[in-house]
C-alpha atoms as a PDB file:
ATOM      1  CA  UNK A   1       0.000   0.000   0.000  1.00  0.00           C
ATOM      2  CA  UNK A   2       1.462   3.611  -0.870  1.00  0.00           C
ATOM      3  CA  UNK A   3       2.218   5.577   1.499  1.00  0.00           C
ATOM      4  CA  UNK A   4       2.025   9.055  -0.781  1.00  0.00           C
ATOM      5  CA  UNK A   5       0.521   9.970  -3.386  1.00  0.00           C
ATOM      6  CA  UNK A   6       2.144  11.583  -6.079  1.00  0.00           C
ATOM      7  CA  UNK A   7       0.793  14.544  -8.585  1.00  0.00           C
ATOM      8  CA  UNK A   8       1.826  17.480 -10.446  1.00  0.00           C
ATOM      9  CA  UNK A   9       0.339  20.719  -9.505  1.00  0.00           C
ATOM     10  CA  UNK A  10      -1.051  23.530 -11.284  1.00  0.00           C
ATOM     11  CA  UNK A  11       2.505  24.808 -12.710  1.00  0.00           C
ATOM     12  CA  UNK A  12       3.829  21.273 -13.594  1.00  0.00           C
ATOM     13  CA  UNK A  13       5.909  20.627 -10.472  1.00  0.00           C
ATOM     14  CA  UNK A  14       6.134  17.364  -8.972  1.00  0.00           C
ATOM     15  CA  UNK A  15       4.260  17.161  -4.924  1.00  0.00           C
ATOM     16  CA  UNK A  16       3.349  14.339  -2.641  1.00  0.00           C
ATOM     17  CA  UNK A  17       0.745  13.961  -0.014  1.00  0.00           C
ATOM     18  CA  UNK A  18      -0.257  10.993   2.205  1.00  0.00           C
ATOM     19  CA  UNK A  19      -3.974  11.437   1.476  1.00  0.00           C
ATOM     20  CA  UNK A  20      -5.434  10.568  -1.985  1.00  0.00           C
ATOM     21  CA  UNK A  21      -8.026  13.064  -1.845  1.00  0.00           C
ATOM     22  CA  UNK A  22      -6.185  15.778  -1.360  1.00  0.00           C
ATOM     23  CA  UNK A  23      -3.587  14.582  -4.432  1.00  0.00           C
ATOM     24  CA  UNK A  24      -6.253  14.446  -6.729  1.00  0.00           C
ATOM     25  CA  UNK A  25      -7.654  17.705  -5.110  1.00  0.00           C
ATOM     26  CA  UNK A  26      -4.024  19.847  -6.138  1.00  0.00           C
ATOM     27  CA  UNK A  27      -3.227  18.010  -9.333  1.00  0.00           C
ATOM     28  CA  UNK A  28      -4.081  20.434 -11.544  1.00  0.00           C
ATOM     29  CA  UNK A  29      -1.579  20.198 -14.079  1.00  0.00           C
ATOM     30  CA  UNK A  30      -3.048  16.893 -15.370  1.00  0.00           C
ATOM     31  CA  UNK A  31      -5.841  15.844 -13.114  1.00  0.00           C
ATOM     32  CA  UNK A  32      -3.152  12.158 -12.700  1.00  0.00           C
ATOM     33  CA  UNK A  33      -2.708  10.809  -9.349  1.00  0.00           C
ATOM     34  CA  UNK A  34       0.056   8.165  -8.788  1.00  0.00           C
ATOM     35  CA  UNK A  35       1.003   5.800  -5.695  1.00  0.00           C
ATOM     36  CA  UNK A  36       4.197   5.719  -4.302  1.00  0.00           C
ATOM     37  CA  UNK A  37       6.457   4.433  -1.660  1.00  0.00           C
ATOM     38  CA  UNK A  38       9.078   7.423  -2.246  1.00  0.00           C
ATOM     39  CA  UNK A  39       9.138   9.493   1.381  1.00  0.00           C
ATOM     40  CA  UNK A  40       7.701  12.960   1.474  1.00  0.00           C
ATOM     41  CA  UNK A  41       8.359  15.983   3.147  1.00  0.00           C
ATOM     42  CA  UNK A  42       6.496  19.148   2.948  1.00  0.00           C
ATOM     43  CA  UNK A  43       4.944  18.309   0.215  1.00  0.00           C
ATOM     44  CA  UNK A  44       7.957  17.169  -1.973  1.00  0.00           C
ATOM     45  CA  UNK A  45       9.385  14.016  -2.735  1.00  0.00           C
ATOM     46  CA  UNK A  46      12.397  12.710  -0.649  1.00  0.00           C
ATOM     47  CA  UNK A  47      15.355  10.614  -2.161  1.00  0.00           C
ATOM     48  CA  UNK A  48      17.864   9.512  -0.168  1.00  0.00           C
ATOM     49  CA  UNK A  49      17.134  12.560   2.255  1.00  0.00           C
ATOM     50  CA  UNK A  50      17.478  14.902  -0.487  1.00  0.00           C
ATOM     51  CA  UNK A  51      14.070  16.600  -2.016  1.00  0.00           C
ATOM     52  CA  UNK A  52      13.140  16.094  -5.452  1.00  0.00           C
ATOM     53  CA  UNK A  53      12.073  19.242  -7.356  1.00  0.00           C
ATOM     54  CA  UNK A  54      10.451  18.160 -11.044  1.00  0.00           C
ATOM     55  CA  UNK A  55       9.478  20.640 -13.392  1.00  0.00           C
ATOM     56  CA  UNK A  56       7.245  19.068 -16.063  1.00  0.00           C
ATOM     57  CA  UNK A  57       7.162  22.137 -18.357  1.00  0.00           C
ATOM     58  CA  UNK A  58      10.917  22.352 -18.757  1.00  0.00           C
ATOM     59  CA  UNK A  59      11.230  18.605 -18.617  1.00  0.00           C
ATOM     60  CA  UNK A  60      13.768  19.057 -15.602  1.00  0.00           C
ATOM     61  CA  UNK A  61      14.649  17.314 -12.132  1.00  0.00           C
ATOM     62  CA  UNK A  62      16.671  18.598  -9.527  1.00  0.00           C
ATOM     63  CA  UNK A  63      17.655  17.382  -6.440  1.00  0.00           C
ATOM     64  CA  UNK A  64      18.842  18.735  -3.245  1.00  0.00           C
ATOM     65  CA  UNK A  65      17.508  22.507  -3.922  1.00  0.00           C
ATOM     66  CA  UNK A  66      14.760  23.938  -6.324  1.00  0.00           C
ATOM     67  CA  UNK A  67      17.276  25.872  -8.929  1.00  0.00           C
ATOM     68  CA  UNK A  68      20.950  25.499  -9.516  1.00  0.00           C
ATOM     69  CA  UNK A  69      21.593  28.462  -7.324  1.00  0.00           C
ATOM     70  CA  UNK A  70      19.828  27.051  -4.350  1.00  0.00           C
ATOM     71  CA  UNK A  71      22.051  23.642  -4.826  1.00  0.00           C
ATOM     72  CA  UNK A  72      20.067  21.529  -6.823  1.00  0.00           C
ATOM     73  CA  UNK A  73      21.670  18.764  -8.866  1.00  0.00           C
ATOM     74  CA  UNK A  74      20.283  18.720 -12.548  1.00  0.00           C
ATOM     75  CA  UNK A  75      19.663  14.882 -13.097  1.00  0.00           C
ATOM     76  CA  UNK A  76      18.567  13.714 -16.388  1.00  0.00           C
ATOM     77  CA  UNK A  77      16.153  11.405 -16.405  1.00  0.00           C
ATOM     78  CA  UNK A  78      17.669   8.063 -17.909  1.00  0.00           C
ATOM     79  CA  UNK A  79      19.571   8.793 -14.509  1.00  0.00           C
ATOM     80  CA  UNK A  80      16.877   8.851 -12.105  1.00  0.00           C
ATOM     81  CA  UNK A  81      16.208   5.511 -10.020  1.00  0.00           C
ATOM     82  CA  UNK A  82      13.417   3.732 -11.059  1.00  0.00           C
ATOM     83  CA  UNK A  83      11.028   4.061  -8.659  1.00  0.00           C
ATOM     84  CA  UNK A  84      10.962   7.899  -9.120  1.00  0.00           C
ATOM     85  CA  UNK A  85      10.884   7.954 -12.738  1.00  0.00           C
ATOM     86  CA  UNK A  86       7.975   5.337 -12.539  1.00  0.00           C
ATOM     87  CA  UNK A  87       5.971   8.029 -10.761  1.00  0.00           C
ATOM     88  CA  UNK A  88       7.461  10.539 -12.879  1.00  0.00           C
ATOM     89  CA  UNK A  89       6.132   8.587 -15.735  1.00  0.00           C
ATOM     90  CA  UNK A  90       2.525   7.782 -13.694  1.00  0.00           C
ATOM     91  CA  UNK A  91       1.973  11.366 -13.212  1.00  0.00           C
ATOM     92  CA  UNK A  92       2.524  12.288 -16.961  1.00  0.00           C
ATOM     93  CA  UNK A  93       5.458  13.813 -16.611  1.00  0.00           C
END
């Protein structure tokens, strides 16, 4: 059973929360909901205690800050475990 739920909101970025509803309720980019086991925290995905910032407009994931200036990672997304960029992919991405 999931323990998040994963959607994109209105702008395209990538959120979590633990109730369905609520998911479904903020995913405005899409209207997609997806299950996941990937940790959240504050609303964004956790990996490997860093948080995952998507942006489905520009087709971009960083990790460990929400720009390049704040100290997020660019990752591209063949790099991405799988289990994140099966929700990525879930989500519509």
């Amino acid at each position: 059973m999931a323990k998040e739920f994963g959607y994109l909101d209105k702008y395209g970025i990538l959120h979590a929360h633990p109730v369905e509803e609520t998911a479904k309720k903020y995913a405005g980019w899409n209207g997609k909901v997806a299950p996941t086991e990937l940790a959240e925290d504050g609303g964004y995905i956790k990996l490997h205690g860093e948080t995952v910032f998507a942006y489905a407009d520009e087709k971009k994931v960083l990790i460990g800050g929400n720009t390049i200036d704040h100290g997020g990672r660019e990752v591209k997304f063949e790099e991405l475990p799988g289990e994140l960029k099966e929700l990525l992919i879930a989500v519509g991405f």
